[in-house]
Structures are given as structure tokens and as C-alpha cells.
N, C-alpha and C. Protein backbone atom coordinates (compact mmCIF):
# COMPACT_ATOMS: atom_id res chain seq x y z
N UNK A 1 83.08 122.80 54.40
CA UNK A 1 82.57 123.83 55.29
C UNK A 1 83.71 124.23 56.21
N UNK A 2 84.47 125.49 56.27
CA UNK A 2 85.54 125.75 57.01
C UNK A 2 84.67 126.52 58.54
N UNK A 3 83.93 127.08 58.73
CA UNK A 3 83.35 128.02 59.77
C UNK A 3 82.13 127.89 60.15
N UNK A 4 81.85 127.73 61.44
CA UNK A 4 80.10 127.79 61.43
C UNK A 4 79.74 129.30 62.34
N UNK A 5 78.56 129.78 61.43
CA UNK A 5 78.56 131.22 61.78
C UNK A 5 77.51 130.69 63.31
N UNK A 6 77.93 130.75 64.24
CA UNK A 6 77.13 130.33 65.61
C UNK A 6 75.87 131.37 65.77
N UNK A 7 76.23 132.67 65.64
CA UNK A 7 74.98 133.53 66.07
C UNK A 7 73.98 133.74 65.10
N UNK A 8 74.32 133.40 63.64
CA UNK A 8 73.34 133.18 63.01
C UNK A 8 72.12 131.99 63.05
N UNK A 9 72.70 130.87 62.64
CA UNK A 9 72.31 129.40 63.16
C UNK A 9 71.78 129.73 64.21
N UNK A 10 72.08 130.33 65.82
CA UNK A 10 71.00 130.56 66.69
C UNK A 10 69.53 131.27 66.10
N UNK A 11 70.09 132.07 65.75
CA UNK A 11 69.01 133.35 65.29
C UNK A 11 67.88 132.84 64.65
N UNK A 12 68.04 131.88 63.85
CA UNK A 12 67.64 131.60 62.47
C UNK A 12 66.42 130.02 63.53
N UNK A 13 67.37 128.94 64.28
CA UNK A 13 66.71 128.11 64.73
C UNK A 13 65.39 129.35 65.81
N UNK A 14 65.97 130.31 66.88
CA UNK A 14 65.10 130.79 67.50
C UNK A 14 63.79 131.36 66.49
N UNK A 15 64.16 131.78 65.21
CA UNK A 15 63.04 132.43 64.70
C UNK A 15 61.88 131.55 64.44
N UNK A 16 62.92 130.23 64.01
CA UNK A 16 61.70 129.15 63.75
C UNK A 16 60.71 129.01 64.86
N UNK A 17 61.52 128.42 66.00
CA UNK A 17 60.87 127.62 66.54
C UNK A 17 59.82 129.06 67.80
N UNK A 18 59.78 130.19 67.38
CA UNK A 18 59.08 130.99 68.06
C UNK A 18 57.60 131.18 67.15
N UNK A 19 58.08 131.26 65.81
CA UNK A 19 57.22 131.75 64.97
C UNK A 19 57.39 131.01 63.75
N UNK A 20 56.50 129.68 63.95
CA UNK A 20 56.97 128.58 62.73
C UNK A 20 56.12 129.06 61.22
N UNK A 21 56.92 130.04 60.80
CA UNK A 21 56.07 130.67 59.37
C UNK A 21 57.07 129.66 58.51
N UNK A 22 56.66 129.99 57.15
CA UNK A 22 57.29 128.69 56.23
C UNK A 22 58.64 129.64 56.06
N UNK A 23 58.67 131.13 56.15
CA UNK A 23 60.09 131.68 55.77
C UNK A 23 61.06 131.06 57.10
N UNK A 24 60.33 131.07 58.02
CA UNK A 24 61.58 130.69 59.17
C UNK A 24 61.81 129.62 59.09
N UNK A 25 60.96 128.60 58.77
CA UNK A 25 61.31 127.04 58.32
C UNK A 25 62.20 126.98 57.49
N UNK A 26 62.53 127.99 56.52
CA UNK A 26 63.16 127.82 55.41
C UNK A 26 63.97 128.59 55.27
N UNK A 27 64.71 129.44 56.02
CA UNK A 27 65.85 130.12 56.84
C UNK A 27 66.57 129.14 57.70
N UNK A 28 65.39 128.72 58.13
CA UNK A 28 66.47 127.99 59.29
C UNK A 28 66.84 126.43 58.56
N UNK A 29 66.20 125.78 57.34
CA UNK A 29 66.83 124.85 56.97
C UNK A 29 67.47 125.08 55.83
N UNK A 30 67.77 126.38 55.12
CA UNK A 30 68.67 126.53 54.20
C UNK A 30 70.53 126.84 55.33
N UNK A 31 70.22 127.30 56.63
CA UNK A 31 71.44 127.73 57.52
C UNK A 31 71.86 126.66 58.04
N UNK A 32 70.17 125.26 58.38
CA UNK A 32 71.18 124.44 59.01
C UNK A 32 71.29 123.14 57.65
N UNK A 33 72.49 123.06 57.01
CA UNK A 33 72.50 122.37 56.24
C UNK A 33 73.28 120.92 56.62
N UNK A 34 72.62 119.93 56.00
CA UNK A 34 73.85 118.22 56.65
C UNK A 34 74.80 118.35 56.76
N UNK A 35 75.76 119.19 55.73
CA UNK A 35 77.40 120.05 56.33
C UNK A 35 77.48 120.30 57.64
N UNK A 36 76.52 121.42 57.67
CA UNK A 36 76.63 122.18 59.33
C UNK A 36 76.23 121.19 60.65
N UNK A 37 75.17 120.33 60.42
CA UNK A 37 74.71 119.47 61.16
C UNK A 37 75.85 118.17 61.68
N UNK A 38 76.60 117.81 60.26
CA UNK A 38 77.53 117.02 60.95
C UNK A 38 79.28 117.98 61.22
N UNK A 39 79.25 119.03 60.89
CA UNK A 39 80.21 119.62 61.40
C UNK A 39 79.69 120.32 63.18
N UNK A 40 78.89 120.41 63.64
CA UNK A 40 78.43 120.36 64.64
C UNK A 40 78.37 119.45 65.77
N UNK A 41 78.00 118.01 65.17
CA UNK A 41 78.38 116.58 65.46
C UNK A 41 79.23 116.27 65.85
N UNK A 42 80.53 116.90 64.72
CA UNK A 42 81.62 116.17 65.02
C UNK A 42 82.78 117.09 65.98
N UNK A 43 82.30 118.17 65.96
CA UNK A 43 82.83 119.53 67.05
C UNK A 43 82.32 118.50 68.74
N UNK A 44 81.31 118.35 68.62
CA UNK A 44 80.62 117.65 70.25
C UNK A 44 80.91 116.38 70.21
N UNK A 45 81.54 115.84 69.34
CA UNK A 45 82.05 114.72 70.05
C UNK A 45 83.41 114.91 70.15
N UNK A 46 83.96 115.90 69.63
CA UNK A 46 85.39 116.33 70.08
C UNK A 46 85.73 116.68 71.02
N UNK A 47 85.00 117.59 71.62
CA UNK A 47 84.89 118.36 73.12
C UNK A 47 84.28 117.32 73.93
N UNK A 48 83.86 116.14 73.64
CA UNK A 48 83.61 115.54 74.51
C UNK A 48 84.04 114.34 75.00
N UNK A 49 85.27 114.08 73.73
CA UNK A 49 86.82 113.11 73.98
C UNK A 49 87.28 114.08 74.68
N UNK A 50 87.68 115.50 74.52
CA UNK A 50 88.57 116.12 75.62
C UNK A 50 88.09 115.98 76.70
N UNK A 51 86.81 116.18 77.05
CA UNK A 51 86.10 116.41 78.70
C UNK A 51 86.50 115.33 79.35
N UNK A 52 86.51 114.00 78.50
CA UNK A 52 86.90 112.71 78.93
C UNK A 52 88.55 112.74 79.54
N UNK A 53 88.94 113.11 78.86
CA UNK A 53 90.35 112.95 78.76
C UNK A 53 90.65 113.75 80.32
N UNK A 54 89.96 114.85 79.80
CA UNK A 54 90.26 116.30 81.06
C UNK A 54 89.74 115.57 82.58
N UNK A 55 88.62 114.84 82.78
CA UNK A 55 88.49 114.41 83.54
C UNK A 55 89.48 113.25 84.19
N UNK A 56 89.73 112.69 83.56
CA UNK A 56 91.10 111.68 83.64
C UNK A 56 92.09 112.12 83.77
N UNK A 57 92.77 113.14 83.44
CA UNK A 57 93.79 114.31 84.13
C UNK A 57 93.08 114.65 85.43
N UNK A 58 92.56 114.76 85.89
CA UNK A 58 91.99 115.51 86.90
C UNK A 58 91.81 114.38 88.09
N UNK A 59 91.51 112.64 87.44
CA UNK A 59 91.03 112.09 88.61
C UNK A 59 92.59 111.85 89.01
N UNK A 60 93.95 111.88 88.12
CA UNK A 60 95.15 111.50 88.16
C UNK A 60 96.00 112.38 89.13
N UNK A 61 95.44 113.57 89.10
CA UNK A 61 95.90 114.76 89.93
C UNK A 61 95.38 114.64 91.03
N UNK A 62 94.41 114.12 91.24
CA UNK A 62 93.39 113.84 92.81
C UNK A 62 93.79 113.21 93.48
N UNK A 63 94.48 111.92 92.74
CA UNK A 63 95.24 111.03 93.45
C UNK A 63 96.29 110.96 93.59
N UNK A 64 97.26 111.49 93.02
CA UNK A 64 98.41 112.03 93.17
C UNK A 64 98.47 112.96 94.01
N UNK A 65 97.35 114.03 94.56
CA UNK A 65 97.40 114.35 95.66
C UNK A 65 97.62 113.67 96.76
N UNK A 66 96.48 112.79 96.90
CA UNK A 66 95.86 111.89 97.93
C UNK A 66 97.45 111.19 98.53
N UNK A 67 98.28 110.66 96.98
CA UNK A 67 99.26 110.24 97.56
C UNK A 67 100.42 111.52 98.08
N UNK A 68 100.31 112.17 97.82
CA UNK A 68 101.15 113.34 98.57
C UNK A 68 100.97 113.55 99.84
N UNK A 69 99.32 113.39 100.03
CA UNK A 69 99.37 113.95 101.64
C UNK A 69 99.62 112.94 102.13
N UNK A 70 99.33 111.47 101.91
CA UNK A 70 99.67 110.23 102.79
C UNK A 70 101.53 110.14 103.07
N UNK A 71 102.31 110.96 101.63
CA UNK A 71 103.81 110.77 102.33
C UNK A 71 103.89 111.91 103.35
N UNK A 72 103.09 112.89 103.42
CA UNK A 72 103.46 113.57 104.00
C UNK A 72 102.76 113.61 105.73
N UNK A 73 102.00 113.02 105.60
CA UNK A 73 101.30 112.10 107.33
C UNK A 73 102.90 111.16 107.60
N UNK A 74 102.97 110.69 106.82
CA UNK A 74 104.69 109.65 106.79
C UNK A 74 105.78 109.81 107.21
N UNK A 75 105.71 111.26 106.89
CA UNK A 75 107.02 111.56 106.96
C UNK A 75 107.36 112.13 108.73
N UNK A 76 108.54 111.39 108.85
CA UNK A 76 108.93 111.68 110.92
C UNK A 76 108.48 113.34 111.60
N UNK A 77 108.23 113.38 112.38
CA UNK A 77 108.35 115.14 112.42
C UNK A 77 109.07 115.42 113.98
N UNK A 78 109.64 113.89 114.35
CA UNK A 78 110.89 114.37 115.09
C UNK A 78 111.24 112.98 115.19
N UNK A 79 112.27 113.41 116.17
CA UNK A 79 113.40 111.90 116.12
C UNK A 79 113.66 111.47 117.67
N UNK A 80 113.71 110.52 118.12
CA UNK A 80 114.32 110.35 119.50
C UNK A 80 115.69 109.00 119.86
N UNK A 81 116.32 109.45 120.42
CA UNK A 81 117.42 108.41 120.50
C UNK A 81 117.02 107.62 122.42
N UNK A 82 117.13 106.56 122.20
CA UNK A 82 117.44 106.23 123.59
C UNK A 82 118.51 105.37 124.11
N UNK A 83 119.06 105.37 124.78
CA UNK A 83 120.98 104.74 125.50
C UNK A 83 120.59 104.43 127.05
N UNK A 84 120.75 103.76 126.92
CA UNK A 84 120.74 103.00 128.91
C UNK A 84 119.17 102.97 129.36
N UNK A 85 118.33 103.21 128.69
CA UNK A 85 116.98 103.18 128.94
C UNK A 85 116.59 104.74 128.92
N UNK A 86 117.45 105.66 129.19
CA UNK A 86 117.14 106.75 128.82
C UNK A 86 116.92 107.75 127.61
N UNK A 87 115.53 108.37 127.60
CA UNK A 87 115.17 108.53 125.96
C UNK A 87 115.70 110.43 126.00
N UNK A 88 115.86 111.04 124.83
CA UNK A 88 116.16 112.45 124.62
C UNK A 88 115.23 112.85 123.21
N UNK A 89 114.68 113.46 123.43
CA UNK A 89 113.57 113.62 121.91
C UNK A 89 114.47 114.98 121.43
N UNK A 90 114.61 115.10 120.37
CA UNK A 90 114.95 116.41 119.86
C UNK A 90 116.69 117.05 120.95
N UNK A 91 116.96 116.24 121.80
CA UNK A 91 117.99 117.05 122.15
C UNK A 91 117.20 118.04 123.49
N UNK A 92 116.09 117.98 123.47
CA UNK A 92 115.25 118.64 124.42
C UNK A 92 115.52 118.07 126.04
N UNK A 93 115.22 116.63 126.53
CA UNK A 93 115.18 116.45 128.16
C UNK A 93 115.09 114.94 127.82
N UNK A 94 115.23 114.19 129.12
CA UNK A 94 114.95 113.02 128.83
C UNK A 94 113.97 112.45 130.03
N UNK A 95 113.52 111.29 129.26
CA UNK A 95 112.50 110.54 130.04
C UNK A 95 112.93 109.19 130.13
N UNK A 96 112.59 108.51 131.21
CA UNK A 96 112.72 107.22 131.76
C UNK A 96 112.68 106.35 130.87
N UNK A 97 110.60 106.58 131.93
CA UNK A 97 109.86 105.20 132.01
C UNK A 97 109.43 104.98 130.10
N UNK A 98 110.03 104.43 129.53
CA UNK A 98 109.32 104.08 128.29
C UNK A 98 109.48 102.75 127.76
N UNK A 99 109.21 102.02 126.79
CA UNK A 99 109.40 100.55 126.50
C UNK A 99 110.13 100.49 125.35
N UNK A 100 110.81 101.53 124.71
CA UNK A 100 111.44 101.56 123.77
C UNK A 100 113.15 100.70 123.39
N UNK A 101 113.76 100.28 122.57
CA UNK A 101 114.81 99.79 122.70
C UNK A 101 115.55 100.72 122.38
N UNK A 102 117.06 100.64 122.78
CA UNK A 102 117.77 101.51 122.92
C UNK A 102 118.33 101.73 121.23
N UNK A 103 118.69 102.95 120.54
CA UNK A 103 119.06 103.40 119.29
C UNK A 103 118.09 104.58 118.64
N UNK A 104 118.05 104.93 117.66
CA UNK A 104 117.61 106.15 117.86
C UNK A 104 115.80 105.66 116.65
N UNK A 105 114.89 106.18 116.86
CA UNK A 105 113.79 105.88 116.79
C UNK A 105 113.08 107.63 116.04
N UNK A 106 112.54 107.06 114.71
CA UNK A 106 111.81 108.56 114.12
C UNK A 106 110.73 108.20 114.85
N UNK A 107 110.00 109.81 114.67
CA UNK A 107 108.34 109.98 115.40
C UNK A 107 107.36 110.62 114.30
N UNK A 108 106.27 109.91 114.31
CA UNK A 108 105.34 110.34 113.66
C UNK A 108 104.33 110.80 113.69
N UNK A 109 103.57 111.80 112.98
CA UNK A 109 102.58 112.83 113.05
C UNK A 109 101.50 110.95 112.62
N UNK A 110 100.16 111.78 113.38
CA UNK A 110 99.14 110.78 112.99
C UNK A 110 98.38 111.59 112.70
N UNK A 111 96.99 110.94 111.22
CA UNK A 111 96.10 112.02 110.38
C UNK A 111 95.33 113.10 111.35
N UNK A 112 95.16 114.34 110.94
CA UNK A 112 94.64 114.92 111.76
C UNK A 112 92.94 114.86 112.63
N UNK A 113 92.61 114.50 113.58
CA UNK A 113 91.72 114.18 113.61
C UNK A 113 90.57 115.49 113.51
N UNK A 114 89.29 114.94 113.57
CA UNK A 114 87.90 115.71 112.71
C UNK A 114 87.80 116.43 114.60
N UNK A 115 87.80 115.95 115.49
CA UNK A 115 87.18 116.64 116.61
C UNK A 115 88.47 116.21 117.78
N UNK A 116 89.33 117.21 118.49
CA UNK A 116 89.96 117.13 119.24
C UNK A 116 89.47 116.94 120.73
N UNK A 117 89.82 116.01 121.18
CA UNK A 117 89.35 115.88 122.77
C UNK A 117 89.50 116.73 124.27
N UNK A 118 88.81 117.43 124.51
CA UNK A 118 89.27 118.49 125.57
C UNK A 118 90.31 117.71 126.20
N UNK A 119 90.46 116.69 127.04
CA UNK A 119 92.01 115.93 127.87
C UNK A 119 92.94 116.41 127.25
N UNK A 120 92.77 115.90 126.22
CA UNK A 120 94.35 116.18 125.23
C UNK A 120 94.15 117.79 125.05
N UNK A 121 93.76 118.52 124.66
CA UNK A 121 94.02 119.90 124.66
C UNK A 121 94.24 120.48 125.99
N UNK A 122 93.77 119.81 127.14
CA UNK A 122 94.79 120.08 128.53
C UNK A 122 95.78 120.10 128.93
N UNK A 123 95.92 118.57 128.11
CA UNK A 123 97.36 118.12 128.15
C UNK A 123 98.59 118.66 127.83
N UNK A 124 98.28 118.98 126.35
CA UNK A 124 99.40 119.80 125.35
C UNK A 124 99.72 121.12 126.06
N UNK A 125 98.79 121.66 126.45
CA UNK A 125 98.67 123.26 127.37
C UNK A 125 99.05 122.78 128.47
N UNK A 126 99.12 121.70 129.76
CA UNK A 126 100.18 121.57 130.48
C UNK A 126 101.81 121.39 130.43
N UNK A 127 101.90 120.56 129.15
CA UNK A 127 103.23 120.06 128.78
C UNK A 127 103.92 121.67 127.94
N UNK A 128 103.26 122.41 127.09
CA UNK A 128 103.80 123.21 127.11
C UNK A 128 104.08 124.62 128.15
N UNK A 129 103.34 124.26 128.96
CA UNK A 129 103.16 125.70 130.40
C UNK A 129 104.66 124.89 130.88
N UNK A 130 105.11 123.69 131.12
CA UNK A 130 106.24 122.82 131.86
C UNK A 130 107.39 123.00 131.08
N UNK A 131 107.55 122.99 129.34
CA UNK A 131 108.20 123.31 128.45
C UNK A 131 108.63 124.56 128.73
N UNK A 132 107.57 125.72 128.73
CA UNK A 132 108.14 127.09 128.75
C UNK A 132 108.72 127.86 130.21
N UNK A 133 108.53 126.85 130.90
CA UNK A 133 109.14 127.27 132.26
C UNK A 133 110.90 126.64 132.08
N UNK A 134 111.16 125.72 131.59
CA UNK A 134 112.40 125.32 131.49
C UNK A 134 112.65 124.80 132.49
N UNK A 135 112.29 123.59 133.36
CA UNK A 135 112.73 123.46 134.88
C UNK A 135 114.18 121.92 134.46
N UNK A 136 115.05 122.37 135.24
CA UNK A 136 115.75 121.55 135.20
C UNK A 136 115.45 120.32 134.97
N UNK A 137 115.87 119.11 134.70
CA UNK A 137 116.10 117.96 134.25
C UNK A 137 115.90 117.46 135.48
N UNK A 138 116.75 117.53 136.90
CA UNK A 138 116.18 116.52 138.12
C UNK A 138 115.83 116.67 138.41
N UNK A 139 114.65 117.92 138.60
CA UNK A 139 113.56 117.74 139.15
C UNK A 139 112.01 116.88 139.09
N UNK A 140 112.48 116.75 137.81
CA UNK A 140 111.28 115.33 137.79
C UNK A 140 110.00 115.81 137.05
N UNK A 141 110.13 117.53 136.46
CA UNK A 141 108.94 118.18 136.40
C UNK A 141 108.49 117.29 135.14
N UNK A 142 109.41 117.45 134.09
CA UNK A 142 109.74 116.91 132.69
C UNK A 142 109.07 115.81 133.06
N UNK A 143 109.34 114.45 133.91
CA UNK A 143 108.74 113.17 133.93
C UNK A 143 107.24 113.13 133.95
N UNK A 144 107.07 114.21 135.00
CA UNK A 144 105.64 114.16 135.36
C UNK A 144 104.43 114.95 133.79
N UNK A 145 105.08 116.03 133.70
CA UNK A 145 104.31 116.43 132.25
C UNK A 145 104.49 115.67 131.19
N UNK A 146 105.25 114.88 130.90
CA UNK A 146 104.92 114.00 129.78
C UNK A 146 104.44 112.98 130.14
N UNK A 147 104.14 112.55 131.41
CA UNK A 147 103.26 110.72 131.92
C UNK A 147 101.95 111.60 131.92
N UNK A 148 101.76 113.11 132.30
CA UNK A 148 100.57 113.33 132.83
C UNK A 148 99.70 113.65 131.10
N UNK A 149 100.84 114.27 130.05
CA UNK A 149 100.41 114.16 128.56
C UNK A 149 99.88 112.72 128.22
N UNK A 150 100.45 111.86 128.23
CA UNK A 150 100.81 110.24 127.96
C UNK A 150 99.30 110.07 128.09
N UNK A 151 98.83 109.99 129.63
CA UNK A 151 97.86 109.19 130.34
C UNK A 151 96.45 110.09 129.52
N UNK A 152 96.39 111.46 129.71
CA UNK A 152 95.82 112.31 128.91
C UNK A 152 95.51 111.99 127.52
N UNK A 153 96.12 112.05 126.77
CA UNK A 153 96.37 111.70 125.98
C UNK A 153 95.18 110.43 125.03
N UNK A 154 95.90 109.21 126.01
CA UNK A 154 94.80 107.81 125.67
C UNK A 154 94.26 107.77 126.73
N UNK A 155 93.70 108.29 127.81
CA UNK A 155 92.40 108.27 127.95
C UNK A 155 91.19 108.62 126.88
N UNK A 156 91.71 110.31 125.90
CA UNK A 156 91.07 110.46 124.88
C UNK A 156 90.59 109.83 124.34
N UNK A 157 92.16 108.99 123.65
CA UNK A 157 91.53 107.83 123.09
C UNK A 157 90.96 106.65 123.36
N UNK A 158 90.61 106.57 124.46
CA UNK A 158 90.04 105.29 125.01
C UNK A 158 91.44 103.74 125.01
N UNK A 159 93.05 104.25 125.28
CA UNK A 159 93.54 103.56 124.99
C UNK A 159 94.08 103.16 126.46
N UNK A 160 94.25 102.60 127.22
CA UNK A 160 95.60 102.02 128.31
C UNK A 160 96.67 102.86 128.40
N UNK A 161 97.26 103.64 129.04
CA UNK A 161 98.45 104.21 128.94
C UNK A 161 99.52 103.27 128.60
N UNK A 162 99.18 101.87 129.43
CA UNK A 162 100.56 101.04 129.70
C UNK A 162 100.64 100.23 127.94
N UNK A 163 99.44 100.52 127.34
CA UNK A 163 99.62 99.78 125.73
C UNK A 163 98.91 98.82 125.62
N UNK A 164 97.72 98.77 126.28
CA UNK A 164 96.49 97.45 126.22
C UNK A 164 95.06 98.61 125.60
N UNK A 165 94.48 98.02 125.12
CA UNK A 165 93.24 98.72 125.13
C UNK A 165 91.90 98.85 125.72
């Protein structure tokens, strides 16, 4: 059997099973013959090693996502050096008070969270209103918008500023 005529075989089963006269019985079992029946068979279990397969491509790609976005939560999205206790993020200003050891230190993005905390969206909108003013370095503005981000910040999170919880 090289071909199965599909719209016939429909035609032929619908006639039966609407109007079971002995010609449609016998239309429809001269069309569906044990040939056609197991060439039918063996078509659906073919397509249904691929579906298998296809699905298994697919759970492989899911996770191969999954691991994409985790290097990419990973990966630094800035850098800071610190020398004499004094830190410089980006070449931008420097800050003091921090507990860091001196040499240069990557920074990392953390997963994005599901609901942002009004503090911290104060925060960021203070530190950048202090950013876009540009105020010199001794004035102290810089110290104060990033302790006042800092404290902001983990309060959100319910954390200690000083690193206790």
C-alpha cells in the first residue's frame, strides 16, 4: 500500500456510521482494509515517537534557557575597586564607610523581584536626583545618598543595614 486516500476513508467511515445501511458497511470495509488499518497504525505511532522526541527537544531548550538566564543574573553588571578603605564604583565617586577589603571587587545584579518595595523606589529616585546634580566629592552629598539608599534599601528587605538580620 504506497498512499492512503484520507478524504475518502473519512467519507466512507462518516457514511457508515451516520447511516449504517449494509452498502455503507461495505464501502467502508472494502476502503478500510488490514493494509490501511495497519498502515494507519504504523503512521501514529510514528508521529508519536516524533512528538516524543519533539517534546524532549523542547524540555532541552527550556533548560538551556533556564541555564542562560541564571548566567546571566551571574554575570557582574559593575565593578568596584577599593585602596586605603576608600571604595570608587565605576570610576563614578567614592565612599567610605564600607566593610570591604581593599582590591577591586565585581557587583552583582540579584533575580528580579515579583513586587518592588516603595523605600527602595525612593531610594533609587533619591540617589539618582544626587547623581544627576553632580555635587562634588567633599561635600559629603555622595556619602549621604548612598547610606540613605543602603539603609532604604534593607529596611525593604527586612535586613540590618550594618549586615545582621
Amino acid at each position: 500500500m504506497s498512499e492512503i486516500n484520507y478524504q475518502a476513508l473519512r467519507e466512507v467511515a462518516e457514511a457508515a456510521k451516520g447511516d449504517t445501511t449494509w452498502q455503507n458497511l461495505q464501502a467502508f470495509h472494502a476502503a478500510a482494509t488490514p493494509e490501511v488499518v495497519q498502515a494507519l497504525l504504523d503512521e501514529n505511532e510514528r508521529l508519536c515517537r516524533d512528538l516524543i522526541a519533539r517534546n524532549g527537544e523542547i524540555e532541552g531548550l527550556r533548560e538551556w534557557a533556564e541555564e542562560l538566564e541564571a548566567r546571566e543574573v551571574a554575570l557582574p553588571v559593575a565593578s568596584c575597586i577599593v585602596e586605603d578603605g576608600c571604595m570608587c564604583v565605576d570610576g563614578f565617586s567614592e565612599y567610605v564607610d564600607h566593610s570591604l577589603p581593599d582590591g577591586m571587587h565585581e557587583l552583582y545584579a540579584a533575580p528580579p523581584a515579583s513586587v518592588v518595595p516603595e523605600g527602595l523606589v525612593k531610594a533609587v529616585r533619591f540617589y539618582e536626583q544626587v547623581k544627576c546634580e553632580n555635587p562634588p566629592v567633599e561635600t559629603g552629598a555622595w556619602k549621604d545618598a548612598v547610606d540613605w539608599v543602603l539603609n532604604e534599601a534593607c529596611q525593604a528587605v527586612n535586613i540590618d543595614a550594618k549586615g545582621g538580620a
